[in-house]
PDB file of N, CA and C in Angstrom:
ATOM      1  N   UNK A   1       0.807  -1.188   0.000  1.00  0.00           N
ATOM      2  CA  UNK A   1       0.000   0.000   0.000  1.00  0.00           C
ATOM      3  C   UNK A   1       0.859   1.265   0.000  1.00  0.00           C
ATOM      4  N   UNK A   2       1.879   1.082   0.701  1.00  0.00           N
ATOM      5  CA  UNK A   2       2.997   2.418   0.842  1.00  0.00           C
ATOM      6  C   UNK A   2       3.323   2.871  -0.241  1.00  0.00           C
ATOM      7  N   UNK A   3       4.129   1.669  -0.392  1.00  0.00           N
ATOM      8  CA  UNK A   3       4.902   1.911  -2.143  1.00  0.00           C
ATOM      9  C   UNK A   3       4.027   2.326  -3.028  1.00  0.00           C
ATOM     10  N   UNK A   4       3.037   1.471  -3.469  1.00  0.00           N
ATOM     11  CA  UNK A   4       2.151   1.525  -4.404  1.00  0.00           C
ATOM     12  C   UNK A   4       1.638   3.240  -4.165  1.00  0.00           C
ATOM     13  N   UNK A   5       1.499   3.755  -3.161  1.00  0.00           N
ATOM     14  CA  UNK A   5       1.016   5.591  -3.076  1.00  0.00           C
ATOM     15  C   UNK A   5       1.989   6.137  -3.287  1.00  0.00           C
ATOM     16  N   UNK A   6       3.232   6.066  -2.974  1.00  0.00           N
ATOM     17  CA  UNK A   6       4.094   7.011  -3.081  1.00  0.00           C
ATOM     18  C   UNK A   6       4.632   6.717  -4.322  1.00  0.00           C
ATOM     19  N   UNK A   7       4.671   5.871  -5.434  1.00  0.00           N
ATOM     20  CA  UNK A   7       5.002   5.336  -6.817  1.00  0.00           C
ATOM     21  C   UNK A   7       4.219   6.377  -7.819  1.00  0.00           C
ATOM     22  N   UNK A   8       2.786   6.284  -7.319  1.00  0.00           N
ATOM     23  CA  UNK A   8       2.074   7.393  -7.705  1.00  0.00           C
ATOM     24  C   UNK A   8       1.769   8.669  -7.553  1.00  0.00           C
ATOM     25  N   UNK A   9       2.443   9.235  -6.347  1.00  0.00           N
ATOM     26  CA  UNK A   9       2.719  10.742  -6.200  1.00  0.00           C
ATOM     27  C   UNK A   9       4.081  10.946  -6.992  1.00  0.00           C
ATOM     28  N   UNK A  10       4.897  10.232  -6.601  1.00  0.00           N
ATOM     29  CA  UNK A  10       6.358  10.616  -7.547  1.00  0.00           C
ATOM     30  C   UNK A  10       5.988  10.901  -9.119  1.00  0.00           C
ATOM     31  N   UNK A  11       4.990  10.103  -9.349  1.00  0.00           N
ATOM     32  CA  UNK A  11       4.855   9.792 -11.117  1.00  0.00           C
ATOM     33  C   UNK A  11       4.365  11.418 -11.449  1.00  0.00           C
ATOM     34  N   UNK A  12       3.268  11.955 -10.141  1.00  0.00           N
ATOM     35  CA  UNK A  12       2.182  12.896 -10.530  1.00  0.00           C
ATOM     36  C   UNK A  12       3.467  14.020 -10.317  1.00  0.00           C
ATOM     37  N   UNK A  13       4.468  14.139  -9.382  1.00  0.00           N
ATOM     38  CA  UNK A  13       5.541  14.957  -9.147  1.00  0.00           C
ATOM     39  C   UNK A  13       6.288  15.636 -10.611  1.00  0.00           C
ATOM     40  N   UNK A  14       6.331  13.891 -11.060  1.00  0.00           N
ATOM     41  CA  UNK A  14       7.909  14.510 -12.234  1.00  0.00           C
ATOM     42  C   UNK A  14       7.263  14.865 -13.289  1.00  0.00           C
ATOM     43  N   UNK A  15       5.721  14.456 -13.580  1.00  0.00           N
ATOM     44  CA  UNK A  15       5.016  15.163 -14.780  1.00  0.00           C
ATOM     45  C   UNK A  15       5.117  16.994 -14.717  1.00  0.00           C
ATOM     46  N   UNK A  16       4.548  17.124 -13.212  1.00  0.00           N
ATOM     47  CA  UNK A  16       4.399  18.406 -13.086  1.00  0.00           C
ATOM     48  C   UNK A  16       5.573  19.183 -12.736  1.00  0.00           C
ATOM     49  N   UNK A  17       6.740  18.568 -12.841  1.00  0.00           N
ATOM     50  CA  UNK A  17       8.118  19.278 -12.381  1.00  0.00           C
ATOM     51  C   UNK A  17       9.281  19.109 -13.436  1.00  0.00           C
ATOM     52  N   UNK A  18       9.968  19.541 -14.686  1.00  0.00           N
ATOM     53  CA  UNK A  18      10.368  18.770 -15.053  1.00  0.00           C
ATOM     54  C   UNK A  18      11.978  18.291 -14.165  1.00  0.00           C
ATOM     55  N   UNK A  19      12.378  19.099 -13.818  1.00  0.00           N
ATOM     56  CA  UNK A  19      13.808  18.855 -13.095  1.00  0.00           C
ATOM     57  C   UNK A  19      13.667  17.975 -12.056  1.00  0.00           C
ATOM     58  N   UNK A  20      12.454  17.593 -11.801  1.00  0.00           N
ATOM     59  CA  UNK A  20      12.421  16.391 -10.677  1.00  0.00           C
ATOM     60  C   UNK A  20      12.321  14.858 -11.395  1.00  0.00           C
ATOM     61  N   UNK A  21      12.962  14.492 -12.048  1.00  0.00           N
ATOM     62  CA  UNK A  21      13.147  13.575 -12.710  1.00  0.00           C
ATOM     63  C   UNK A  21      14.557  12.269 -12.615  1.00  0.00           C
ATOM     64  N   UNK A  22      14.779  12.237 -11.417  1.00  0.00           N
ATOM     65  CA  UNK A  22      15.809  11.360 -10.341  1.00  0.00           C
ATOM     66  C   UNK A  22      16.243  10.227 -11.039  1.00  0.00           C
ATOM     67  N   UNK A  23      17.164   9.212 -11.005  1.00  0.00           N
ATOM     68  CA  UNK A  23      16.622   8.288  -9.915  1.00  0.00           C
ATOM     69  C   UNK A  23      16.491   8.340  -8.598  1.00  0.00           C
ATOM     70  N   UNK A  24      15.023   8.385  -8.186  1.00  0.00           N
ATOM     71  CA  UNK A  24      14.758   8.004  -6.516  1.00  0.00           C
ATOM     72  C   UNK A  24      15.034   6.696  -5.761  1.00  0.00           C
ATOM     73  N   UNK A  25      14.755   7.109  -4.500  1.00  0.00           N
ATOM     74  CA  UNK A  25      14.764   5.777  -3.943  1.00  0.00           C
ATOM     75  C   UNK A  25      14.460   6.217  -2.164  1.00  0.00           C
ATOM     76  N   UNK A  26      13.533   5.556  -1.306  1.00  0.00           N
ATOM     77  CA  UNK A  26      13.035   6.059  -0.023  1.00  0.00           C
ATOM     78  C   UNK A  26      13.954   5.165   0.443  1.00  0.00           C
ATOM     79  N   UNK A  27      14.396   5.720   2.523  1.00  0.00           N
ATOM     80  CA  UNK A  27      15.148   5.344   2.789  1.00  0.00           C
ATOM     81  C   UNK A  27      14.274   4.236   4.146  1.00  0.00           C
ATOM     82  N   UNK A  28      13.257   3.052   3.380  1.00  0.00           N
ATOM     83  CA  UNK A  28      12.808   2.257   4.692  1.00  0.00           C
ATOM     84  C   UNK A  28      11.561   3.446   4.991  1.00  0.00           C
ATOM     85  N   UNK A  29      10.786   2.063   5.796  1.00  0.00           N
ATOM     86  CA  UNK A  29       9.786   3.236   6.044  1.00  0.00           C
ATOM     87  C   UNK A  29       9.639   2.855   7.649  1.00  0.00           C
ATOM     88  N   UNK A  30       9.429   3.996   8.403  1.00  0.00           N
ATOM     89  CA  UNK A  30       8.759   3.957   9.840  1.00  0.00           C
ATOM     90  C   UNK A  30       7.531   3.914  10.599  1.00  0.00           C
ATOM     91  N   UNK A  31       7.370   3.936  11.493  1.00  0.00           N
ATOM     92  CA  UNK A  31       5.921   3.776  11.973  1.00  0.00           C
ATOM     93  C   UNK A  31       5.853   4.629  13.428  1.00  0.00           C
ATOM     94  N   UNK A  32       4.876   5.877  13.675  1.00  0.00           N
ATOM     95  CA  UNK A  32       5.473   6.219  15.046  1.00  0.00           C
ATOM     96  C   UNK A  32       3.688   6.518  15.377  1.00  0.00           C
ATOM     97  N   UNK A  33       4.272   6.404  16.625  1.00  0.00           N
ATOM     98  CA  UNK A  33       2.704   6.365  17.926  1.00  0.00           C
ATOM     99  C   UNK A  33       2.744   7.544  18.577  1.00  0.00           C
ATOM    100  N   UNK A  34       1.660   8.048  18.591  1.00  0.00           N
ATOM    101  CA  UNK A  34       1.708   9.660  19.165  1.00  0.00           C
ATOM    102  C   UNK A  34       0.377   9.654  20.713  1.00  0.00           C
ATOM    103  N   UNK A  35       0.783   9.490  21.249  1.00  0.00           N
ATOM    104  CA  UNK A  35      -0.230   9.081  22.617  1.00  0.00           C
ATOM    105  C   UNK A  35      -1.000  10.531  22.696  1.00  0.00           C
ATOM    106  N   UNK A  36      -2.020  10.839  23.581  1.00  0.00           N
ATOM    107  CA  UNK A  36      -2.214  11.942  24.499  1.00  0.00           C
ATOM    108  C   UNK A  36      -1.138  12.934  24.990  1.00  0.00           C
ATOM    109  N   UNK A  37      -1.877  13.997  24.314  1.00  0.00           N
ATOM    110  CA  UNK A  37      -0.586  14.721  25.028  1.00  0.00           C
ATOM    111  C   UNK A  37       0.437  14.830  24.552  1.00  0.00           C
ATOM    112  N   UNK A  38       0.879  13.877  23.690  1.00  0.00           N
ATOM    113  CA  UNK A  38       2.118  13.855  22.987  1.00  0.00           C
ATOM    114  C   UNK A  38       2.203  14.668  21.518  1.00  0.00           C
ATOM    115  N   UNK A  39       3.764  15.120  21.226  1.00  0.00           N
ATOM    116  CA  UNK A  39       3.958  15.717  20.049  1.00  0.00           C
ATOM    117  C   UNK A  39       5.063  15.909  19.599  1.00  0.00           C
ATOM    118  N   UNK A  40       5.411  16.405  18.287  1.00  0.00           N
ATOM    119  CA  UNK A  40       6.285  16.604  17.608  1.00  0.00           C
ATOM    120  C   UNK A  40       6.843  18.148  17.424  1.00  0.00           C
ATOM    121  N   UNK A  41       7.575  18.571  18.465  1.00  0.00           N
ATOM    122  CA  UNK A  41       7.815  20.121  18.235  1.00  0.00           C
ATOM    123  C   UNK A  41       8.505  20.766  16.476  1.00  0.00           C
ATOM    124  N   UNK A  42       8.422  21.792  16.391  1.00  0.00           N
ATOM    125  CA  UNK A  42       8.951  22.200  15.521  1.00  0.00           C
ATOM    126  C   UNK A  42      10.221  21.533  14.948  1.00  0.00           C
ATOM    127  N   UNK A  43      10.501  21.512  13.429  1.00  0.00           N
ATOM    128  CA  UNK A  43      11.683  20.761  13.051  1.00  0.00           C
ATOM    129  C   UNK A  43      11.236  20.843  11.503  1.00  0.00           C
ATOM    130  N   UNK A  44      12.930  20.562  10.991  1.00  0.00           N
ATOM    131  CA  UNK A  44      13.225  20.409   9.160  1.00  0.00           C
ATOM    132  C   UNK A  44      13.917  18.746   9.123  1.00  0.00           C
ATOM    133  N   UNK A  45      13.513  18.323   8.170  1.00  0.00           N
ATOM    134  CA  UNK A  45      14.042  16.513   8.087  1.00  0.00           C
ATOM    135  C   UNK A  45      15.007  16.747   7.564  1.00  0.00           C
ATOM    136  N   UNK A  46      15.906  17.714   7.038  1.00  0.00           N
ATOM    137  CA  UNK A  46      16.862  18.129   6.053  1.00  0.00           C
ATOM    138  C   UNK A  46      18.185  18.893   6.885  1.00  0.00           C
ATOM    139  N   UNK A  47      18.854  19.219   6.013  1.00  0.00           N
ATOM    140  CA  UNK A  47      19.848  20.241   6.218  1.00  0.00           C
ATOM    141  C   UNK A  47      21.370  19.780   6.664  1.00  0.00           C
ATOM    142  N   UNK A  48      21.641  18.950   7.357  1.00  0.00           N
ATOM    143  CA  UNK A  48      23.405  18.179   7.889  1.00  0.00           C
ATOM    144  C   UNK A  48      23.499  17.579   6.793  1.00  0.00           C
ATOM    145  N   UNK A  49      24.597  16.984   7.117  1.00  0.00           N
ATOM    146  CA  UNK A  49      25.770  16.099   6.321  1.00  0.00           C
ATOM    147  C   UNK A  49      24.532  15.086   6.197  1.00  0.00           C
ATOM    148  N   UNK A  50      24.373  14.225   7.421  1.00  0.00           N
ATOM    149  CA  UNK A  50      23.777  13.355   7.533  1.00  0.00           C
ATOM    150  C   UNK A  50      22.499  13.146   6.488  1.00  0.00           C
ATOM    151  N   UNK A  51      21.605  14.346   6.384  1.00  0.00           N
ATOM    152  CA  UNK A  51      20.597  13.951   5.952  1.00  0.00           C
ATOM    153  C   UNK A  51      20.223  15.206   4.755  1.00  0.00           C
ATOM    154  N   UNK A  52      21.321  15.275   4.379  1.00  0.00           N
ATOM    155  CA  UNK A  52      21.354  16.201   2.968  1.00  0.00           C
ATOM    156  C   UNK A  52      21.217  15.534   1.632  1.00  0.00           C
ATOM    157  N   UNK A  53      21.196  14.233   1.709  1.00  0.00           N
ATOM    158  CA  UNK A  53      20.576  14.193   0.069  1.00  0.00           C
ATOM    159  C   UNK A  53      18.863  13.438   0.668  1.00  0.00           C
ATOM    160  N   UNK A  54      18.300  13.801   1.152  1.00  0.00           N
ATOM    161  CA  UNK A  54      16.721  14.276   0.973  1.00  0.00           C
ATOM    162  C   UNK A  54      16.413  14.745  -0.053  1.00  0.00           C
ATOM    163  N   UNK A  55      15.503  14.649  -0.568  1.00  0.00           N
ATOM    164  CA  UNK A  55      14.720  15.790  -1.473  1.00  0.00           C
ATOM    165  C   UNK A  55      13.233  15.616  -1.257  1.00  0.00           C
ATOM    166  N   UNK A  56      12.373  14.587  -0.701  1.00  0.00           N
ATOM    167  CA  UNK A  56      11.020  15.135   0.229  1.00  0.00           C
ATOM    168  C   UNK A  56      11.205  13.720   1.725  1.00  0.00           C
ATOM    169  N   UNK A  57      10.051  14.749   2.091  1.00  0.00           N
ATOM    170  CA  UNK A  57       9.373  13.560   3.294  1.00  0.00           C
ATOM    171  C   UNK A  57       7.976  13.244   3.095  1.00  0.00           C
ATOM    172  N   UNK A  58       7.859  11.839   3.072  1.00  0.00           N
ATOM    173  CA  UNK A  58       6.666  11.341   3.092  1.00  0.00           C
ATOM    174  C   UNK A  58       6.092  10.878   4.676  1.00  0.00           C
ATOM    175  N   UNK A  59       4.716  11.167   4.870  1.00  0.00           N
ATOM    176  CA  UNK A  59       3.991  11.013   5.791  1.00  0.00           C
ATOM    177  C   UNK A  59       2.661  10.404   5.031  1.00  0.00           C
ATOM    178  N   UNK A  60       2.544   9.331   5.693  1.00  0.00           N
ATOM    179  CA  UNK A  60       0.971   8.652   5.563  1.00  0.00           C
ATOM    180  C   UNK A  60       0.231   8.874   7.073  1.00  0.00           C
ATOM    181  N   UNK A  61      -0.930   8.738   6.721  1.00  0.00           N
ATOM    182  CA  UNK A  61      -1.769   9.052   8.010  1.00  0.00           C
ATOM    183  C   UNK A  61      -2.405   7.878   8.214  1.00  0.00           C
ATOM    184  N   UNK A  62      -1.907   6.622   9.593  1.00  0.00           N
ATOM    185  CA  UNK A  62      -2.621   5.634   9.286  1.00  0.00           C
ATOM    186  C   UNK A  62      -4.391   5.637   9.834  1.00  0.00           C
ATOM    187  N   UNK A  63      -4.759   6.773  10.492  1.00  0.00           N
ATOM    188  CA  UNK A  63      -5.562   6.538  11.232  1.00  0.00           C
ATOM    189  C   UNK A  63      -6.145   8.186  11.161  1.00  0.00           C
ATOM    190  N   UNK A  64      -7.775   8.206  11.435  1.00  0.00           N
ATOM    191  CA  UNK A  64      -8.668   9.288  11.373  1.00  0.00           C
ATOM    192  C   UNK A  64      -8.677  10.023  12.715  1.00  0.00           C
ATOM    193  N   UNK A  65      -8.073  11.820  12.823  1.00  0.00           N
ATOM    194  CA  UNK A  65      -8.701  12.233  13.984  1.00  0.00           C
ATOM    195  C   UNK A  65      -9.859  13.466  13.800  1.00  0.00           C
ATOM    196  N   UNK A  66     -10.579  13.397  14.597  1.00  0.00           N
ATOM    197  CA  UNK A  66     -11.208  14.624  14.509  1.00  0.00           C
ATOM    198  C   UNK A  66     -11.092  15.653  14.518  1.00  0.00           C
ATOM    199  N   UNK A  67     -11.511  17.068  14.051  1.00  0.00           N
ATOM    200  CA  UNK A  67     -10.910  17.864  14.333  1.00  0.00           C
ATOM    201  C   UNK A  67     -10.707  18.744  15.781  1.00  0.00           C
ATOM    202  N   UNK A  68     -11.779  17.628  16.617  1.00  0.00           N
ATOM    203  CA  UNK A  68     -11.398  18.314  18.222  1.00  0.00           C
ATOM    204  C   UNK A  68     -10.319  17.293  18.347  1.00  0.00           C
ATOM    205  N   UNK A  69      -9.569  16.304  18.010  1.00  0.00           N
ATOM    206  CA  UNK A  69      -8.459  15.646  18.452  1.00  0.00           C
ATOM    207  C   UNK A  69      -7.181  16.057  18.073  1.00  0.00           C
ATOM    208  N   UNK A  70      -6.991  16.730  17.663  1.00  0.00           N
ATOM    209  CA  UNK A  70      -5.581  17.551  17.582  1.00  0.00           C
ATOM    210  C   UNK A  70      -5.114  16.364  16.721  1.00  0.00           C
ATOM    211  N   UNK A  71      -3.376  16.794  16.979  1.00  0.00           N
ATOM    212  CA  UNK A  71      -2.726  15.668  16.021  1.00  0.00           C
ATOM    213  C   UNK A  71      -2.315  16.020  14.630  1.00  0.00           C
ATOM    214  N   UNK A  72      -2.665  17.421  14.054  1.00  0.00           N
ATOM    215  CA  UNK A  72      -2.240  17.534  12.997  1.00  0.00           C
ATOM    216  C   UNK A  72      -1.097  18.227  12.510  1.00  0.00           C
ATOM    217  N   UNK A  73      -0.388  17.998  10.805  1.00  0.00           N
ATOM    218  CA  UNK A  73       0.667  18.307  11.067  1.00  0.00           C
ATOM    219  C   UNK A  73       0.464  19.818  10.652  1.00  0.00           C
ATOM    220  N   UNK A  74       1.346  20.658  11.336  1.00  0.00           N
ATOM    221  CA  UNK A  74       1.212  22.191  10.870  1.00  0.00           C
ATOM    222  C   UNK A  74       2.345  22.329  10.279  1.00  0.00           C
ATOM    223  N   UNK A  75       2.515  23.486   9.143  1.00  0.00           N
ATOM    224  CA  UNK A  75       3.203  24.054   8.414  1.00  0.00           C
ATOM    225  C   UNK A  75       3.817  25.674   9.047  1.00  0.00           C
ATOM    226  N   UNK A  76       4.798  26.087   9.737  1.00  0.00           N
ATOM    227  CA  UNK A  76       4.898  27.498   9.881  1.00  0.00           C
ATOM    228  C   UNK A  76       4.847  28.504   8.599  1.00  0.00           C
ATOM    229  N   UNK A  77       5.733  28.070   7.411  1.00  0.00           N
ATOM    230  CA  UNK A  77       5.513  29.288   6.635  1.00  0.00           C
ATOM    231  C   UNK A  77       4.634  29.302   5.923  1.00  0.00           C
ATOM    232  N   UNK A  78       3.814  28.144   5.735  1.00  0.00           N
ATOM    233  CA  UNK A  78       3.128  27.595   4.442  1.00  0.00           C
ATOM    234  C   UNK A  78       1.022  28.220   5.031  1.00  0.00           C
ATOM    235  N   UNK A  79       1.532  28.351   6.645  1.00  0.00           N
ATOM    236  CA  UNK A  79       0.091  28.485   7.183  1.00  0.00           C
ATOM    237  C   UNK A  79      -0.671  27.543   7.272  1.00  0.00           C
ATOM    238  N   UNK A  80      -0.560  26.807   7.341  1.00  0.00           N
ATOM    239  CA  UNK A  80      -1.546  25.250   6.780  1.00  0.00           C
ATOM    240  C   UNK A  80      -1.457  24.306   7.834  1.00  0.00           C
ATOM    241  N   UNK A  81      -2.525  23.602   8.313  1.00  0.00           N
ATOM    242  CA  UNK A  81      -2.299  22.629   9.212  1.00  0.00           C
ATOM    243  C   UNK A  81      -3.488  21.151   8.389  1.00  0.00           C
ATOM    244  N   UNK A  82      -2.780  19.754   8.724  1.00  0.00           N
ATOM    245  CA  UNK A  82      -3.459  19.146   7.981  1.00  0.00           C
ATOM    246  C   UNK A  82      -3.976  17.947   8.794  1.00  0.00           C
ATOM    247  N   UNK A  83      -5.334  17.900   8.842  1.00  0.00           N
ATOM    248  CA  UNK A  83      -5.882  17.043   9.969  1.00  0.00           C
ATOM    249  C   UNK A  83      -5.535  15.182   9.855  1.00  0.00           C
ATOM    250  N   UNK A  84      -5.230  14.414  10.099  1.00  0.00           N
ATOM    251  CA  UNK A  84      -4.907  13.298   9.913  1.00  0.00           C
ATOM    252  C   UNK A  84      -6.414  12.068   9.506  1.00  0.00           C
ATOM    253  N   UNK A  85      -6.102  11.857   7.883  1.00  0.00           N
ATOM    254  CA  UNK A  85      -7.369  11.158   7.439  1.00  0.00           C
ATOM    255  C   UNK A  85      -6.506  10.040   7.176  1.00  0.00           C
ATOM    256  N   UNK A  86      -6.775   8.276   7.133  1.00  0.00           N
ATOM    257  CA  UNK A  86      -6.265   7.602   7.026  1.00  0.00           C
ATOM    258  C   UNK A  86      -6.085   7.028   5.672  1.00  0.00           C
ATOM    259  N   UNK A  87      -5.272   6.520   5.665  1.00  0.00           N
ATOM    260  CA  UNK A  87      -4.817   6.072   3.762  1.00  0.00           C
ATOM    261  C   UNK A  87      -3.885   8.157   3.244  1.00  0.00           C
ATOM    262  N   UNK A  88      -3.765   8.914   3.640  1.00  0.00           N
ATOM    263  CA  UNK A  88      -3.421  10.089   3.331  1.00  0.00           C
ATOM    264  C   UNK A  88      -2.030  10.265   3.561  1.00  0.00           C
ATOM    265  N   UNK A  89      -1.430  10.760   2.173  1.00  0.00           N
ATOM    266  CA  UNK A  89      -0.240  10.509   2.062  1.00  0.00           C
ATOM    267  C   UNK A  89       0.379  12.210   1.820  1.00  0.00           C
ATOM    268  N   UNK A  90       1.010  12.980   2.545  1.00  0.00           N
ATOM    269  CA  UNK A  90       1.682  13.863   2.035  1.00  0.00           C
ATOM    270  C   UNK A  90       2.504  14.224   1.725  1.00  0.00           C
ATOM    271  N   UNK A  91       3.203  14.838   0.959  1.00  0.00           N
ATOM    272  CA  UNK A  91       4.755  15.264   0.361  1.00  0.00           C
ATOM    273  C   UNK A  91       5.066  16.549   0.574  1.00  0.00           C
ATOM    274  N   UNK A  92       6.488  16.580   0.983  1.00  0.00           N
ATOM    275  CA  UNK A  92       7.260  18.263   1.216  1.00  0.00           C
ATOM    276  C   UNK A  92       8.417  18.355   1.076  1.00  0.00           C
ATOM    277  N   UNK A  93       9.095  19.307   0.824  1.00  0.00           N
ATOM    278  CA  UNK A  93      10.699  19.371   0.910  1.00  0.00           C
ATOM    279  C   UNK A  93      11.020  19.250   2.144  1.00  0.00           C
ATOM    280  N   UNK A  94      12.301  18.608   2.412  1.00  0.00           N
ATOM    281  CA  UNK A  94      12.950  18.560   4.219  1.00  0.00           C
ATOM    282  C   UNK A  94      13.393  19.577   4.316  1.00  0.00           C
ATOM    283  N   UNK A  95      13.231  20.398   3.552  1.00  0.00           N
ATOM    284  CA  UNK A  95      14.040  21.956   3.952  1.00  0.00           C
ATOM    285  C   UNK A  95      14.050  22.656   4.544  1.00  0.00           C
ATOM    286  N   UNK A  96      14.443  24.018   4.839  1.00  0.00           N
ATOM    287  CA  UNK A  96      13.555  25.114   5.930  1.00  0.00           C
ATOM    288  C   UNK A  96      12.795  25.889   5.154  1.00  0.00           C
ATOM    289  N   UNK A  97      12.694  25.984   4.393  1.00  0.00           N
ATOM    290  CA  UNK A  97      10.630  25.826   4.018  1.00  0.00           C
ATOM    291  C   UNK A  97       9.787  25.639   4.220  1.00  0.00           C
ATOM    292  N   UNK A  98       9.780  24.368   5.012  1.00  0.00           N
ATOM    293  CA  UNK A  98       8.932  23.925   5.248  1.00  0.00           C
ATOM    294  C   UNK A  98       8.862  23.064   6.853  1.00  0.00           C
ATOM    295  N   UNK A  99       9.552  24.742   7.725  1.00  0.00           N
ATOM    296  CA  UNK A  99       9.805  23.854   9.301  1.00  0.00           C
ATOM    297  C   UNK A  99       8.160  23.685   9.974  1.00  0.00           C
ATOM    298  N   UNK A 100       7.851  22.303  10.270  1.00  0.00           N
ATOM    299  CA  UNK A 100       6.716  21.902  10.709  1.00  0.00           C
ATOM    300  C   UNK A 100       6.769  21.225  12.129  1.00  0.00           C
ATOM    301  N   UNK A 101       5.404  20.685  12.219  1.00  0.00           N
ATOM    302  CA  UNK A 101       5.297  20.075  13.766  1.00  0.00           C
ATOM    303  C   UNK A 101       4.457  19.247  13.959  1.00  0.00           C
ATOM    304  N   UNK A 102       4.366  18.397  14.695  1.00  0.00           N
ATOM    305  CA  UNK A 102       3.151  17.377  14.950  1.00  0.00           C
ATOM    306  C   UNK A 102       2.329  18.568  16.236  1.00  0.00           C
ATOM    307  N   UNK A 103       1.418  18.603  16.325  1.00  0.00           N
ATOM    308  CA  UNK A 103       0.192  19.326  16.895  1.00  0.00           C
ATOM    309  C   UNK A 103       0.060  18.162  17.857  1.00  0.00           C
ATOM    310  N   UNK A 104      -0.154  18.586  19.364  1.00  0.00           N
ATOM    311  CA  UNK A 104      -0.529  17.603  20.174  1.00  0.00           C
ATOM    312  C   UNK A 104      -2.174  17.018  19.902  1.00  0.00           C
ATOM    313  N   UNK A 105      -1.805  15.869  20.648  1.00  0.00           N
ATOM    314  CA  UNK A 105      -3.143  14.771  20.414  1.00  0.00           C
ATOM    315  C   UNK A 105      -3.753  15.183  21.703  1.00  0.00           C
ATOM    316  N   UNK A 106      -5.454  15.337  21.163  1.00  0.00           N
ATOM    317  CA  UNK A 106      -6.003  15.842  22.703  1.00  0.00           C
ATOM    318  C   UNK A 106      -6.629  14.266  22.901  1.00  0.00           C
ATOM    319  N   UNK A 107      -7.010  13.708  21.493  1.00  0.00           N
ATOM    320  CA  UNK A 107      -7.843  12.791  21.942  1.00  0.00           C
ATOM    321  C   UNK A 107      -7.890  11.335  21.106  1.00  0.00           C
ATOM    322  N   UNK A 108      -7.578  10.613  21.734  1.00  0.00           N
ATOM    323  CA  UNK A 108      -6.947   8.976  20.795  1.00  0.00           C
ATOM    324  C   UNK A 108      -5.838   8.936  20.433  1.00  0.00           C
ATOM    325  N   UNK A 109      -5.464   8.518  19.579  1.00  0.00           N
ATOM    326  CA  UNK A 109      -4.179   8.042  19.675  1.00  0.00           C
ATOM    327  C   UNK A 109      -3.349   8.431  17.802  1.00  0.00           C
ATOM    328  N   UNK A 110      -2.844   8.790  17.715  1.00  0.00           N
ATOM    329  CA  UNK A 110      -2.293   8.854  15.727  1.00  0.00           C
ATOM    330  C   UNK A 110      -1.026   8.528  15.537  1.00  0.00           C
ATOM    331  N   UNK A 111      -1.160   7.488  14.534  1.00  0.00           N
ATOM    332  CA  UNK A 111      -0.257   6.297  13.877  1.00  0.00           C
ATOM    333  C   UNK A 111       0.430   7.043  12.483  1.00  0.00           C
ATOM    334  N   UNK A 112       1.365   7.318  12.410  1.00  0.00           N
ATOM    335  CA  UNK A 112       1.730   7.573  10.621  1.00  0.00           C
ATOM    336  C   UNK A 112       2.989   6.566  10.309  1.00  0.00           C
ATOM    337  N   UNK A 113       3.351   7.015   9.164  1.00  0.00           N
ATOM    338  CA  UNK A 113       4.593   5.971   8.491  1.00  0.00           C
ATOM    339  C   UNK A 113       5.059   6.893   7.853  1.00  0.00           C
ATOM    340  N   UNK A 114       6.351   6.684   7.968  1.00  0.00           N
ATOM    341  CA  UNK A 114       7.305   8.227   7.022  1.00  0.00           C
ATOM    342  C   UNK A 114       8.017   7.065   6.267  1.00  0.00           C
ATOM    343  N   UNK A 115       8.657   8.228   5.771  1.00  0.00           N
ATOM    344  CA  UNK A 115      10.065   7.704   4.346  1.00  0.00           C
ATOM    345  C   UNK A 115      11.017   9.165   4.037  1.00  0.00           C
ATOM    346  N   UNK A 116      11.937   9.347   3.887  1.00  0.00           N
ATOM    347  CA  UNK A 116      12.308  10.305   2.863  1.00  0.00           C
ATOM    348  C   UNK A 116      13.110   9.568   1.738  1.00  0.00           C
ATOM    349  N   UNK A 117      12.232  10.307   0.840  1.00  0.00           N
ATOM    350  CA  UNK A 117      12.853  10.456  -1.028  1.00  0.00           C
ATOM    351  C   UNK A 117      14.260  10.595  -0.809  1.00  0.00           C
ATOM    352  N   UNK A 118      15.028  10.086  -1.854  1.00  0.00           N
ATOM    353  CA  UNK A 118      16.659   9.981  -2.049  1.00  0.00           C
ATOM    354  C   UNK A 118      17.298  10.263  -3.086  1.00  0.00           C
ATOM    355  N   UNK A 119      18.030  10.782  -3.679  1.00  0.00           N
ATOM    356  CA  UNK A 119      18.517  10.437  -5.373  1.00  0.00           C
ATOM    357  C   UNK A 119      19.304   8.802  -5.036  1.00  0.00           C
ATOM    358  N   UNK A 120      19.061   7.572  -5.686  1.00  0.00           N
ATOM    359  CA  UNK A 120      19.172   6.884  -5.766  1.00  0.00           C
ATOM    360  C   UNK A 120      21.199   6.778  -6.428  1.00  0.00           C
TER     361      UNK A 120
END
């Protein structure tokens, strides 16, 4: 299911981009649990030695919150916060562009799965 979504955002990517035209390749994918209360402060997936050939981060949303359940991811420059619907897959640069945050969970629990894009 992972692959198979993100096979098809890349495809919809390099049509609409032409310089994004790689070889890619994601590095493994993760799975993280966000309890009550819990969150993801501000941060860029990008920028060191370490993790400079990025070129996006993928986030799937495995699980539905409401919008009184917090949990979503916000965007600082972009203004945007995006509520967590399940099967929902989003794409961004790891850059500082795009420094974001997990929004605390007021209520249940939210599951996602990341990856970041690679030049292969």
């Amino acid at each position: 299911m992972l692959f198979n979504s993100l096979a098809s955002a890349l495809s919809k990517i390099r049509k609409k981009y032409e310089f994004f035209n790689g070889p890619f390749k994601d590095c493994g994918y993760g799975i993280q649990k966000t309890s009550i209360n819990e969150y993801y402060s501000w941060h860029i997936d990008g920028g060191s030695h370490e993790f400079s050939k990025r070129q996006l981060v993928a986030i799937w949303y495995l699980n539905d919150l409401e919008s009184n359940e917090g949990g979503e991811t916000e965007f600082e420059y972009q203004k945007i916060q995006i509520r967590p619907e399940a099967g929902k897959l989003i794409l961004f640069p790891p850059f500082w562009t795009h420094r974001h945050q997990g929004a605390p969970v007021k209520i249940g629990t939210k599951y996602i799965a990341t990856t970041w894009i690679v030049f292969a």
